[in-house]
C-alpha atoms as a PDB file:
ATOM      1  CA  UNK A   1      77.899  78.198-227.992  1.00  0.00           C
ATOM      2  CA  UNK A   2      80.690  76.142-229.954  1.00  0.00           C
ATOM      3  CA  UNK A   3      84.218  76.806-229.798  1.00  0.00           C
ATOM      4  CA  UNK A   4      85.392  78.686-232.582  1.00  0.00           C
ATOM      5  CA  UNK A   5      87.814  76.348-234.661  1.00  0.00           C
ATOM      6  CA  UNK A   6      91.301  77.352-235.483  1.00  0.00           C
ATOM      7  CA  UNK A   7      91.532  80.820-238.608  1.00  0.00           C
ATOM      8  CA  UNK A   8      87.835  81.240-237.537  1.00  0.00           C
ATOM      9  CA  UNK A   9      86.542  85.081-236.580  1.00  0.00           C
ATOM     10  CA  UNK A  10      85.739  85.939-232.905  1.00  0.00           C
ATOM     11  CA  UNK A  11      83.993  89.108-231.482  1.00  0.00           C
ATOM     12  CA  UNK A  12      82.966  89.808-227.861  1.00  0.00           C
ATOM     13  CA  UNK A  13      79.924  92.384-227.887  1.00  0.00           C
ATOM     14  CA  UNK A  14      79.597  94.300-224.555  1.00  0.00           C
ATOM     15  CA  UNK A  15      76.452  95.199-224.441  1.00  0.00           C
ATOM     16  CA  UNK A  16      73.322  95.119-221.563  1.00  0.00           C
ATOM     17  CA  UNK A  17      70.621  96.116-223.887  1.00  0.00           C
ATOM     18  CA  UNK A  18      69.462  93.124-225.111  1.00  0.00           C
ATOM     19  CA  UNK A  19      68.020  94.452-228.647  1.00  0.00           C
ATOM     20  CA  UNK A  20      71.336  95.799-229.509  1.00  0.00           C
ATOM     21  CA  UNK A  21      73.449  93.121-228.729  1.00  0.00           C
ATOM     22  CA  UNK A  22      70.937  90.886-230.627  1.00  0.00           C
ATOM     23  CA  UNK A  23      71.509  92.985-233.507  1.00  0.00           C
ATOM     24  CA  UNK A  24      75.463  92.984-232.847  1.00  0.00           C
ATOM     25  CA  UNK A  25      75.025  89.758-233.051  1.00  0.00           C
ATOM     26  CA  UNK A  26      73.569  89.429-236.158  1.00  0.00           C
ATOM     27  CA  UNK A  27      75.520  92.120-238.411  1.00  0.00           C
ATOM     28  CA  UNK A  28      78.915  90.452-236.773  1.00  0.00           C
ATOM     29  CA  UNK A  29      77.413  86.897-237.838  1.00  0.00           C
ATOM     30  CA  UNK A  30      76.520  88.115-241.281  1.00  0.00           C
ATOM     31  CA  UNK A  31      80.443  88.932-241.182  1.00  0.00           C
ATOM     32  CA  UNK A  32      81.564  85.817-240.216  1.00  0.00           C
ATOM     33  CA  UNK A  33      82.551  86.203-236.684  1.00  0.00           C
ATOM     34  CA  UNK A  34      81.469  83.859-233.896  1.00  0.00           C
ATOM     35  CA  UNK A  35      80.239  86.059-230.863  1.00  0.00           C
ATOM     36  CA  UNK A  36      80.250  86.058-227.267  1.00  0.00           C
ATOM     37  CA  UNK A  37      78.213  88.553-225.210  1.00  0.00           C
ATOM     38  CA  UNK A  38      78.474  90.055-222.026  1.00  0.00           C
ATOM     39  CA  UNK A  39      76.371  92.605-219.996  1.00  0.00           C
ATOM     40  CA  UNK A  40      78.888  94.299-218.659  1.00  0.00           C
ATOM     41  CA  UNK A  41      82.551  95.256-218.214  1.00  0.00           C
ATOM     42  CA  UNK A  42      84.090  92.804-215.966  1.00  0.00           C
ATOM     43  CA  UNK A  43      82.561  89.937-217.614  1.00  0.00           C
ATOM     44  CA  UNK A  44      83.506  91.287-221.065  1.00  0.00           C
ATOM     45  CA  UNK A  45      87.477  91.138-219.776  1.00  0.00           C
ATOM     46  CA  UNK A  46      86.933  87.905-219.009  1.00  0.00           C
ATOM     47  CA  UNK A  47      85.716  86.501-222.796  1.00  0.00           C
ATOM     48  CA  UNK A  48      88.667  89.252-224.213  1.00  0.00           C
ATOM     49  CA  UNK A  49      91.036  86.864-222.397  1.00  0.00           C
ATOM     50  CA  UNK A  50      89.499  83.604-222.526  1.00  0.00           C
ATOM     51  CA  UNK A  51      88.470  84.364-226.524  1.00  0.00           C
ATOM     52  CA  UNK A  52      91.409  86.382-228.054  1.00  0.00           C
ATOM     53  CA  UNK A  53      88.818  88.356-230.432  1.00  0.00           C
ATOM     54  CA  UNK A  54      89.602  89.957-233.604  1.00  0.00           C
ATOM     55  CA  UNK A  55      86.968  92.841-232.808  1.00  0.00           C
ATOM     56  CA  UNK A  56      85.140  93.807-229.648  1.00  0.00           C
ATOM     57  CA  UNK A  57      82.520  95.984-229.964  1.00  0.00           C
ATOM     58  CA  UNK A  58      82.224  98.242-226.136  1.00  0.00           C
ATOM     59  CA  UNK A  59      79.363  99.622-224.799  1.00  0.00           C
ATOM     60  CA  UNK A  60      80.034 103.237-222.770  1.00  0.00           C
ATOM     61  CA  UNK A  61      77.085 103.660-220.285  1.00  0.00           C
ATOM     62  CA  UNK A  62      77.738  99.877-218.404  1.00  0.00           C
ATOM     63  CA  UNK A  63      76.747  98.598-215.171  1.00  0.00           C
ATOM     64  CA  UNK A  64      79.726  98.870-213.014  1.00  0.00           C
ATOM     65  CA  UNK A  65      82.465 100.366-214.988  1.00  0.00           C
ATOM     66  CA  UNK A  66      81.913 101.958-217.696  1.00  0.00           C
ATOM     67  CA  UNK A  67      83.345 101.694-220.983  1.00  0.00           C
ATOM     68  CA  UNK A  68      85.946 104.298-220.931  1.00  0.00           C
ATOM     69  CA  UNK A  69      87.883 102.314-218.022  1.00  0.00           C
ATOM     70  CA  UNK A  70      87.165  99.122-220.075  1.00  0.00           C
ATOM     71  CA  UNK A  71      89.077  99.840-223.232  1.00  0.00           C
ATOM     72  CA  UNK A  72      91.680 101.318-220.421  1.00  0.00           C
ATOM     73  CA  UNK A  73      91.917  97.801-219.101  1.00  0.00           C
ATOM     74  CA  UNK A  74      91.547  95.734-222.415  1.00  0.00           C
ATOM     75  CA  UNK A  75      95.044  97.818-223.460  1.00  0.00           C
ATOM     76  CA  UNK A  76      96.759  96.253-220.650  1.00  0.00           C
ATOM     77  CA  UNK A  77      96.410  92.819-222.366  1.00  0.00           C
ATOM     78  CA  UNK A  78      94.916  92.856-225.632  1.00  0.00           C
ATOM     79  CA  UNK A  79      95.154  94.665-229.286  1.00  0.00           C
ATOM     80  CA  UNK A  80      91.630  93.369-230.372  1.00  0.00           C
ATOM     81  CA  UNK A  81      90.223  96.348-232.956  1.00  0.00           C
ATOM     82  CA  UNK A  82      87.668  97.970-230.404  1.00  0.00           C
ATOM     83  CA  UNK A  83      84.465  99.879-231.825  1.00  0.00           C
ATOM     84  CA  UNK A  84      82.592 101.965-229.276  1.00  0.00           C
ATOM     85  CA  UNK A  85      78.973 102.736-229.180  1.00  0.00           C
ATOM     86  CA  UNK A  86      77.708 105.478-227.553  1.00  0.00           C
ATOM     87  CA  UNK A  87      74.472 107.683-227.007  1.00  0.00           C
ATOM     88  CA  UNK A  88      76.156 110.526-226.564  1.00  0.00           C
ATOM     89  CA  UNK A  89      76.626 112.848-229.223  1.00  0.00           C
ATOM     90  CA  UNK A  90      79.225 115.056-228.130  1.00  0.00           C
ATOM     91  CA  UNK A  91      82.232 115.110-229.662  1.00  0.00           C
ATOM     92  CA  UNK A  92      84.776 115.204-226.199  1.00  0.00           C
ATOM     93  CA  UNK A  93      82.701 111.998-226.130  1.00  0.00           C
ATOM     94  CA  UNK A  94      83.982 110.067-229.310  1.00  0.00           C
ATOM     95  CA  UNK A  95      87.480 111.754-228.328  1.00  0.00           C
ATOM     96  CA  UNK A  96      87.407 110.537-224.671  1.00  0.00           C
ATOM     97  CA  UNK A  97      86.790 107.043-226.206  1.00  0.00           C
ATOM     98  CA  UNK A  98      89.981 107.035-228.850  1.00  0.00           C
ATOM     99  CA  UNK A  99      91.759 108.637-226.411  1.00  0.00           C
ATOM    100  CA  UNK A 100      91.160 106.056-224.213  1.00  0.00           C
ATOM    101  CA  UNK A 101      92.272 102.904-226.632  1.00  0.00           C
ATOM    102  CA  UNK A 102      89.349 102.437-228.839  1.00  0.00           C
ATOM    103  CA  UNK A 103      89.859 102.442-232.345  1.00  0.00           C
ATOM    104  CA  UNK A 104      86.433 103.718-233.636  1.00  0.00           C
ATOM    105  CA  UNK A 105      83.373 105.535-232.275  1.00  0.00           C
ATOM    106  CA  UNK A 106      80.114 105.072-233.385  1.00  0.00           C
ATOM    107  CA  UNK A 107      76.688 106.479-231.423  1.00  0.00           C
ATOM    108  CA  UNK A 108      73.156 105.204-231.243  1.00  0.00           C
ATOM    109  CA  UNK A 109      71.018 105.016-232.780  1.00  0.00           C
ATOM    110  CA  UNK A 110      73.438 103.626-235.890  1.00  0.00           C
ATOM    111  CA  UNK A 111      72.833 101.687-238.875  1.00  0.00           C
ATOM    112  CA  UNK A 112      73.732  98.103-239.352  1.00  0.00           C
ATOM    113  CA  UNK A 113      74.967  99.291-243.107  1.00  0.00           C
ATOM    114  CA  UNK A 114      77.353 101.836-241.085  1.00  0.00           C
ATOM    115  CA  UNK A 115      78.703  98.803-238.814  1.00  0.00           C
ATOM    116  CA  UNK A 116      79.145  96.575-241.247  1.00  0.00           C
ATOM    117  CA  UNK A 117      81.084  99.000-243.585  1.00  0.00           C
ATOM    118  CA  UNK A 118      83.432 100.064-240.611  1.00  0.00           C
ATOM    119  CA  UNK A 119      83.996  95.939-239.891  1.00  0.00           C
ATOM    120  CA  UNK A 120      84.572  95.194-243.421  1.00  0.00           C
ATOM    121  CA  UNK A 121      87.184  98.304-243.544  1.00  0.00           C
ATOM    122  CA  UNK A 122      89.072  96.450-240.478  1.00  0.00           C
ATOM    123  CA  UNK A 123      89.183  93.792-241.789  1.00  0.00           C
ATOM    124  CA  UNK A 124      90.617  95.145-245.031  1.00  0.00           C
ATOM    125  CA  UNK A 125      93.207  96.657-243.168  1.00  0.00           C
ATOM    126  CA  UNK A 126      94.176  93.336-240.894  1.00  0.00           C
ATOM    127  CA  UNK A 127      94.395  91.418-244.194  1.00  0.00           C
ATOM    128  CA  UNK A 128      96.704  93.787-245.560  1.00  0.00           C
ATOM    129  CA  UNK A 129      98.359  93.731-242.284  1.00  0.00           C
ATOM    130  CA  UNK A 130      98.623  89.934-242.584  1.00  0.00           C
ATOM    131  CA  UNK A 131     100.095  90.375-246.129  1.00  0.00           C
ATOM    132  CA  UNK A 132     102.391  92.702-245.838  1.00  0.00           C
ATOM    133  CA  UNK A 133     103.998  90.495-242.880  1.00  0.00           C
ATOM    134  CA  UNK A 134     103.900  87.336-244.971  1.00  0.00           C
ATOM    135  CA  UNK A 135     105.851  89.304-247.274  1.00  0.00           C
ATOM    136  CA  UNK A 136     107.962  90.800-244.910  1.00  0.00           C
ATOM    137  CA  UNK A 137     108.732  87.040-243.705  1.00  0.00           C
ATOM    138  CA  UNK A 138     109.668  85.592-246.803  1.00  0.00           C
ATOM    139  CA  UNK A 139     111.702  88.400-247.574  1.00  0.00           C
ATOM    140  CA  UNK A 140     113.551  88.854-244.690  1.00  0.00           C
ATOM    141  CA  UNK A 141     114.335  85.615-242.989  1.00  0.00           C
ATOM    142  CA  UNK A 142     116.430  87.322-239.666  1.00  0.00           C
ATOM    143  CA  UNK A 143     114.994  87.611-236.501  1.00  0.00           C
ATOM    144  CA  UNK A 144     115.311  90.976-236.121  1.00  0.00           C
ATOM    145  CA  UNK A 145     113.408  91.832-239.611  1.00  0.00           C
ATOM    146  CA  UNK A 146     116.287  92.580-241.989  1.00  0.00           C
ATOM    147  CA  UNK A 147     116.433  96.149-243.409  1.00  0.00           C
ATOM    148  CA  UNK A 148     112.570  96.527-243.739  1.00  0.00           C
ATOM    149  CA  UNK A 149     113.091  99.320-240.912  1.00  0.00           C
ATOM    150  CA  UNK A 150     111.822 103.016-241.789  1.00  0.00           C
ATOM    151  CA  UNK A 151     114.202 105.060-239.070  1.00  0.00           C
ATOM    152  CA  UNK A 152     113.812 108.205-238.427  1.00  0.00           C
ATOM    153  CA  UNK A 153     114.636 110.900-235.795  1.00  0.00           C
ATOM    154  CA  UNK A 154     115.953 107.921-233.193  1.00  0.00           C
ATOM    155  CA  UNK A 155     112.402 105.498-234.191  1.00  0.00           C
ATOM    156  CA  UNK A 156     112.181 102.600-235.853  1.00  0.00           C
ATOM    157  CA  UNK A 157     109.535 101.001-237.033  1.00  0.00           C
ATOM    158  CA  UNK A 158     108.978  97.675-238.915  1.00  0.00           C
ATOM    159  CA  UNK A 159     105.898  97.791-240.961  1.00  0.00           C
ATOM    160  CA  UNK A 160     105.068  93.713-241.844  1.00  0.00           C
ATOM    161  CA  UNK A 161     106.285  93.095-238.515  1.00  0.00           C
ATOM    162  CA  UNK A 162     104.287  95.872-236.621  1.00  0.00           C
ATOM    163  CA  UNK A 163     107.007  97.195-234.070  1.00  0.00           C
ATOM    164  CA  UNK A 164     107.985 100.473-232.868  1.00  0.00           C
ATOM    165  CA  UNK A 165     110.994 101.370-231.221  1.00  0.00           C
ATOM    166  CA  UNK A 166     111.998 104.495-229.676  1.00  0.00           C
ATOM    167  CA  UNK A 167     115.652 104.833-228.685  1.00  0.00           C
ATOM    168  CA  UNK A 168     116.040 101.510-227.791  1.00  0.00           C
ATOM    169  CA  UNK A 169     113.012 101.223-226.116  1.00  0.00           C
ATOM    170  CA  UNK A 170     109.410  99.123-227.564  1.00  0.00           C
ATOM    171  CA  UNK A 171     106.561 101.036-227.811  1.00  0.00           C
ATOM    172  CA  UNK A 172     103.248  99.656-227.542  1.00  0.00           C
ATOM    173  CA  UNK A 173     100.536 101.292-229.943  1.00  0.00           C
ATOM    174  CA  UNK A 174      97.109 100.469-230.931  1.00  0.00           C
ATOM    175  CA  UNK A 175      96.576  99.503-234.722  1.00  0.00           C
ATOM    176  CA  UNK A 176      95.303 102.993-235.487  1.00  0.00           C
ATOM    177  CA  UNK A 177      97.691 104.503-234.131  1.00  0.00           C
ATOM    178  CA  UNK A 178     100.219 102.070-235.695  1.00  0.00           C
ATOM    179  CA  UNK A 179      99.040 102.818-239.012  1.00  0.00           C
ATOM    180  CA  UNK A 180      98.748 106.564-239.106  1.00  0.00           C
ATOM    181  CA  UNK A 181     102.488 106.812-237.902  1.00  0.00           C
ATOM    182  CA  UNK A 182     103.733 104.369-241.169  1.00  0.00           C
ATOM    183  CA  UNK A 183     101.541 106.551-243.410  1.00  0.00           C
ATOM    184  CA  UNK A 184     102.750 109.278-242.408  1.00  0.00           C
ATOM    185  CA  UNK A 185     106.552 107.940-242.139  1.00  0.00           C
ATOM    186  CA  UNK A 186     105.967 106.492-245.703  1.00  0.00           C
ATOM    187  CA  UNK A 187     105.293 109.595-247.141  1.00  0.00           C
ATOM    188  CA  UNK A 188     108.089 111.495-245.771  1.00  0.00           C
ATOM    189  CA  UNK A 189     108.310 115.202-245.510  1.00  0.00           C
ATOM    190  CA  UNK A 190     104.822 115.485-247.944  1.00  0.00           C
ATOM    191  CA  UNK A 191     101.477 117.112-246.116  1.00  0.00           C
ATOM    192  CA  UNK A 192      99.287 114.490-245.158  1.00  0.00           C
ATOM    193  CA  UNK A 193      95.403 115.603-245.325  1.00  0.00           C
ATOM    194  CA  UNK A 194      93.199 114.433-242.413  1.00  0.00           C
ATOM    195  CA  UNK A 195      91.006 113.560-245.017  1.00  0.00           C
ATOM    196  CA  UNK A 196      93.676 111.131-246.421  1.00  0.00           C
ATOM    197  CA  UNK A 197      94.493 109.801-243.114  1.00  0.00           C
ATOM    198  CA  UNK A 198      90.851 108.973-242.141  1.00  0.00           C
ATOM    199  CA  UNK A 199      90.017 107.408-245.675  1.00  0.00           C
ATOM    200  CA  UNK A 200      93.501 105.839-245.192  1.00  0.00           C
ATOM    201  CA  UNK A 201      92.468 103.963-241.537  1.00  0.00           C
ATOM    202  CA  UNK A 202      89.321 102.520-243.419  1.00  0.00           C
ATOM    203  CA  UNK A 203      91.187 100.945-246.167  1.00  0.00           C
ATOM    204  CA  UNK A 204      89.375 102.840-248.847  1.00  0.00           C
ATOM    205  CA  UNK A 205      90.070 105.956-250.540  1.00  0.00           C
ATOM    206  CA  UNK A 206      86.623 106.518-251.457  1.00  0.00           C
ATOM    207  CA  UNK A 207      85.009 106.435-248.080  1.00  0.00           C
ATOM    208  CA  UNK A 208      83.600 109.542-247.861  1.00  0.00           C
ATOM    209  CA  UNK A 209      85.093 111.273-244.597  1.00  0.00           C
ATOM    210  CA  UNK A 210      82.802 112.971-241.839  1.00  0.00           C
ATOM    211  CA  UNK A 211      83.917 115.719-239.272  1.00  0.00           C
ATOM    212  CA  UNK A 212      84.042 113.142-236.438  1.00  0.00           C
ATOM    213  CA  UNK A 213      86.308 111.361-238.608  1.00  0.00           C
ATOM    214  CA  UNK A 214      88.652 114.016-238.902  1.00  0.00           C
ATOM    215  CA  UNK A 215      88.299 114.726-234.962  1.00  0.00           C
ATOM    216  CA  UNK A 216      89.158 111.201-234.609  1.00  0.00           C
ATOM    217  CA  UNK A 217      92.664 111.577-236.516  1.00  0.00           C
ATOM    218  CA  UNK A 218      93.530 114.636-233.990  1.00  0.00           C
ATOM    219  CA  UNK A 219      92.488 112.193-231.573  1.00  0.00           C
ATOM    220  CA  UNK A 220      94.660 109.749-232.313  1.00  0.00           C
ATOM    221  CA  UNK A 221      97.753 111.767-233.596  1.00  0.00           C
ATOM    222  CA  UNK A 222      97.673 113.331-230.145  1.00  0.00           C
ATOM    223  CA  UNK A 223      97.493 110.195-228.770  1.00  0.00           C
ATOM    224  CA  UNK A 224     100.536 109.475-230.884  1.00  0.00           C
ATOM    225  CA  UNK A 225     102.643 112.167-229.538  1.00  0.00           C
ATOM    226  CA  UNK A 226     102.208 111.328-226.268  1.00  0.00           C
ATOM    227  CA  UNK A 227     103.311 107.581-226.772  1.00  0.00           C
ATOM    228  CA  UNK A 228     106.425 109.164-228.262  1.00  0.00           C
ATOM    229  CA  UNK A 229     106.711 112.000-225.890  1.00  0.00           C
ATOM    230  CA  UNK A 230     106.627 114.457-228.715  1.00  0.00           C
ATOM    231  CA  UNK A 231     106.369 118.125-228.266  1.00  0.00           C
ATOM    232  CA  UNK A 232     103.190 119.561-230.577  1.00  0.00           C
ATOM    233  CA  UNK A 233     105.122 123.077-230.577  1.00  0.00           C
ATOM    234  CA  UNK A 234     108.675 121.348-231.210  1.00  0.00           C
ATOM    235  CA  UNK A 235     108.217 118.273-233.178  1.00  0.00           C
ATOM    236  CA  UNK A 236     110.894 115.236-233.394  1.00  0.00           C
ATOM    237  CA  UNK A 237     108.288 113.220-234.934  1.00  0.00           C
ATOM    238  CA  UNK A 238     105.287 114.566-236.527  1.00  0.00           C
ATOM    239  CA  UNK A 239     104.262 118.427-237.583  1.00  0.00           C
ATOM    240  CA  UNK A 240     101.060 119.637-237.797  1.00  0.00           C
ATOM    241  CA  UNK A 241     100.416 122.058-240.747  1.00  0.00           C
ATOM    242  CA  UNK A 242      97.393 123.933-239.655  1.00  0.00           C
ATOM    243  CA  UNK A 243      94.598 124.095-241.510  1.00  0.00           C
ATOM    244  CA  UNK A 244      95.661 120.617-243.926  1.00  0.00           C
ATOM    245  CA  UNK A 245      97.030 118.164-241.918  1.00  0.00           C
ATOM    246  CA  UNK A 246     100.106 116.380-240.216  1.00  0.00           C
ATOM    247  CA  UNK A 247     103.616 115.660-242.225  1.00  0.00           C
ATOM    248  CA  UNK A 248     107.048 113.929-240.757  1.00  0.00           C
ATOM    249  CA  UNK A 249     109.217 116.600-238.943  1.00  0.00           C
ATOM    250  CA  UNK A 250     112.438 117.404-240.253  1.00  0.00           C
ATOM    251  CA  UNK A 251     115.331 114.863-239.695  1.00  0.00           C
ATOM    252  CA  UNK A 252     117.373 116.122-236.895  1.00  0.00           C
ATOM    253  CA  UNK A 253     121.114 115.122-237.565  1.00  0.00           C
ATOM    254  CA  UNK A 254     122.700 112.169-235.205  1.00  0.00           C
ATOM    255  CA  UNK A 255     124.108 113.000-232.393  1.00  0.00           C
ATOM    256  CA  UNK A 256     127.999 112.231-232.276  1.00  0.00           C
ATOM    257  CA  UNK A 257     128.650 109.120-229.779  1.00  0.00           C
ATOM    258  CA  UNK A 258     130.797 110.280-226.499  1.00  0.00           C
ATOM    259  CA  UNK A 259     134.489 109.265-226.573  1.00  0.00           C
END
């Protein structure tokens, strides 16, 4: 296979059942993406690194280790978007998956129109992602991004630049995640549906929003809190209004600095 020139799409599909990754294959070529396969796990770390893929697309029932302690690995190293397939129907098996580091779930059987409308909604979102830090860029020249910060509570983060500090310290989320902490930062102290979230992630406020989306937002909110070490019962960050959806805790005033 030829090496993908510089700007052009890459996808690893992990993958030992041949049909399916030949279908991968396709729908991700229809999308514009050059592929490179692997049968299982180990060898799919190995493209992630040697490729630097855009999307990966993560088989859970894999010969050796399975895809759960894949995406565990790939977060050591990479931020490639990660799409899981699965058999399994359950739903603590879509949320072992996000909770692990993927950033979408689908099982088998699915459609190819289903996969290619959850590619073309990440890759709605890393446009705007690469807009909104061109922007950022051209308006704020410093290093350290200028006053594009949203602070809140002792967190900063930098949309067009996609950082996150806590007290000092960097904190290292997936895009997902990323992205449902701006909205909700963006929107301040107003009540954020799950429904809105969800649509939000896919980059379309039309998309018409399933229960295993929803579970996925818990999913990844909780996920969320735990990166920040934020109580669910005591929130510094995020509140969860029960029975709606998730809003920005109350800002907590500073603490005076020791003489």
């Amino acid at each position: 296979m030829s090496e993908a020139t510089p700007g052009e799409r890459r996808a690893v599909i992990i993958e030992d059942d041949p049909e399916i990754a030949e279908l991968l294959g396709v729908v991700l070529g229809q999308a514009g993406f050059l592929t490179h396969a692997a049968q299982d796990g180990l060898r799919g770390l190995e493209l992630i690194r040697e490729h630097e893929p855009l999307l990966t697309t993560l088989d859970v029932n894999l010969p050796g280790i399975d895809g759960y302690e894949v995406v565990r690995r790939i977060r050591g190293f990479s931020a490639t978007y990660v799409i899981m397939l699965s058999a399994r129907r359950d739903e603590i098996d879509a949320l072992t998956g996000l909770d692990s580091g993927a950033d979408d779930y689908l099982t088998k059987p699915f459609s190819p129109r289903e996969l290619r409308a959850r590619i073309q909604a990440m890759l709605r979102r890393n446009e705007l992602d690469h807009q909104s830090s061109a922007v950022s860029h051209a308006s704020s020249p410093e290093p350290d991004g200028g006053d594009d910060w949203i602070h809140h509570n002792g967190l900063l983060v930098h949309p067009g630049l996609r950082l996150v500090e806590l007290d000092g310290e960097a904190i290292d989320l997936t895009r997902t995640e990323f992205d449902l902490l701006t909205a909700l930062l963006q929107r301040s102290r107003r009540v954020v549906s799950k429904d809105e979230l969800a649509a939000f992630t896919h980059s379309d406020t039309t998309s018409f929003v399933l229960e295993a989306d929803r579970r996925s937002i818990e999913s990844h909110i909780a996920n969320l809190r735990r990166k920040l070490s934020d109580s669910a019962t005591r929130p510094r960050f995020i509140e969860t209004v029960r029975g709606v959806g998730y809003r920005l805790a109350k800002p907590q005033p500073r603490q005076p600095t020791p003489r």
